[in-house]
Protein backbone atom coordinates (compact mmCIF):
# COMPACT_ATOMS: atom_id res chain seq x y z
CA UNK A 1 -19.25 -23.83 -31.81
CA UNK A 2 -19.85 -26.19 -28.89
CA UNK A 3 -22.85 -27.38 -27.00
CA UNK A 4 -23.60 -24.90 -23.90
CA UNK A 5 -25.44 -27.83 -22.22
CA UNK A 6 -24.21 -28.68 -19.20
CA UNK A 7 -23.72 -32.53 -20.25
CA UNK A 8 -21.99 -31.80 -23.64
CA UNK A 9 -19.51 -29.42 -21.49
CA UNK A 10 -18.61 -31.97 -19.16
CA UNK A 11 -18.30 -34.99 -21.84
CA UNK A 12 -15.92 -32.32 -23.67
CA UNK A 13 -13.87 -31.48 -20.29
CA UNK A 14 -13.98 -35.04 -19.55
CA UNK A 15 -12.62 -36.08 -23.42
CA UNK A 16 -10.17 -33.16 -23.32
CA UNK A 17 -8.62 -34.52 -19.96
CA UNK A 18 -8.39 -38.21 -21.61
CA UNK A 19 -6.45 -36.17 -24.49
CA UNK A 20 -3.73 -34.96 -21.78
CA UNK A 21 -2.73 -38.10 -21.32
CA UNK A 22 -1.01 -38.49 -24.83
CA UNK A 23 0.79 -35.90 -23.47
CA UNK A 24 2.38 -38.08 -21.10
CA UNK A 25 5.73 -37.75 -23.00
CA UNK A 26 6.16 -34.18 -23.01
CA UNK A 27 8.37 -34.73 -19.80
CA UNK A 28 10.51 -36.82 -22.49
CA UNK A 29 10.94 -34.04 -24.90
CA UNK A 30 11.85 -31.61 -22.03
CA UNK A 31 14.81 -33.75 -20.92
CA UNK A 32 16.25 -34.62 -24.90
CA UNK A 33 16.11 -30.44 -25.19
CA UNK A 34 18.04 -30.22 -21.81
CA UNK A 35 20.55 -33.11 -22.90
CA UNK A 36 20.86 -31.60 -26.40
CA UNK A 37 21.67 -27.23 -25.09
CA UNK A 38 23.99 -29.46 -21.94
CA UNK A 39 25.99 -30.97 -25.09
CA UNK A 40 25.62 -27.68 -27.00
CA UNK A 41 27.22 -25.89 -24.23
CA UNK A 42 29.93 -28.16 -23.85
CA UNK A 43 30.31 -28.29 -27.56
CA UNK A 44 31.05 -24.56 -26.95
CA UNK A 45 33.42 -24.14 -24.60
CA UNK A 46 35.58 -26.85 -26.48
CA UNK A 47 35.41 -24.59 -29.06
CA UNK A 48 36.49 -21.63 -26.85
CA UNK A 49 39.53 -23.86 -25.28
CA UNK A 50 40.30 -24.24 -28.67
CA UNK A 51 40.43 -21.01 -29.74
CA UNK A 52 42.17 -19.42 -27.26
CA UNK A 53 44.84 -22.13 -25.93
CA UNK A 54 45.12 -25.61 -27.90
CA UNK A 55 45.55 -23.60 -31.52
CA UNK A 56 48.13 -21.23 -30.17
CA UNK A 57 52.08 -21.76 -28.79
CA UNK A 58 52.07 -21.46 -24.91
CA UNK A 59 54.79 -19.96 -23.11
CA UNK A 60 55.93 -21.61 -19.64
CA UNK A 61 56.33 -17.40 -18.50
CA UNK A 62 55.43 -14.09 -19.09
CA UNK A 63 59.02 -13.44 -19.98
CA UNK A 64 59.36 -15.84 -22.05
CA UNK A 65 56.02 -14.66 -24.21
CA UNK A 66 57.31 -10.90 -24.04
CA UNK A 67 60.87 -12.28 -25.52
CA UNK A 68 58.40 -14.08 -27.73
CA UNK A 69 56.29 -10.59 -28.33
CA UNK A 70 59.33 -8.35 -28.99
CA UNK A 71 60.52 -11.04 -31.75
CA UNK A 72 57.42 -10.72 -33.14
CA UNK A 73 57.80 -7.17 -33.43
CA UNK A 74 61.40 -6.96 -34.67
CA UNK A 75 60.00 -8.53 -37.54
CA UNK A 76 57.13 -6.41 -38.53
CA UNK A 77 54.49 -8.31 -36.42
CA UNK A 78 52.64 -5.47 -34.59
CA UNK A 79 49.57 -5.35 -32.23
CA UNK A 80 50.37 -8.33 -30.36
CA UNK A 81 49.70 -8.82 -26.55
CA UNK A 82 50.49 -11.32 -23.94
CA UNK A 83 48.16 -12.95 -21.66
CA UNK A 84 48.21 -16.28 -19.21
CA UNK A 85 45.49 -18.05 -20.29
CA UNK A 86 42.63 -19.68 -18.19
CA UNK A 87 42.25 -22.75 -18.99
CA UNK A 88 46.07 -23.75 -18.69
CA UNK A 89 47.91 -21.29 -16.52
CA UNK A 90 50.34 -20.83 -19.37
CA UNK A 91 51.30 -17.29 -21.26
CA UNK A 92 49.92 -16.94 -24.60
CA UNK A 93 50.05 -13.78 -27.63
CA UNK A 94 46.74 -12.44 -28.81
CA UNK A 95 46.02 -9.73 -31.61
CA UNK A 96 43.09 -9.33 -29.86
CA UNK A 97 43.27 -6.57 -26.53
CA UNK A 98 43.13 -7.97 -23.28
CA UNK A 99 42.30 -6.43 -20.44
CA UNK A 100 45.07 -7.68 -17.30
């Protein structure tokens, strides 16, 4: 336990505010964790794009992804949808349900 003298709690106070200053890079480490969830994020919705457009046949219509859908489904592929997808204004199919 420390000193309760006045002097001691002062030098201590005064040593503990020299100590801050190695703390000078902390502003550092706050920016690398910004840069590093920025690339994350990015790093995520490339993922997403990929996902749900650049792995998948696009369709220039909806017509042409319903001719597309009913093939599908002529030959025992069931549960499909069509949707135009976000990220390149094209029609896509999609096991998944998706809400128009």
């Amino acid at each position: 336990m420390g000193s309760k003298k006045r002097s001691s709690w002062s030098k201590q106070k005064a040593e503990f505010a020299a100590g801050l200053d190695d703390f000078s890079g902390m502003d550092d480490i706050f920016a690398r964790e910004e840069a590093h969830r920025e690339r994350a994020s990015a790093d995520h919705e490339a993922a997403r794009r990929r996902k749900a457009c650049e792995s998948k046949n696009r369709y220039a219509s909806r017509a042409e992804a319903e001719e597309n859908l009913a093939w599908c489904e002529h030959n025992g592929k069931r549960g499909l949808s069509v949707y135009q997808c976000p990220y390149c204004d094209g029609w896509h199919l999609t096991s998944h349900p998706w809400d128009e």
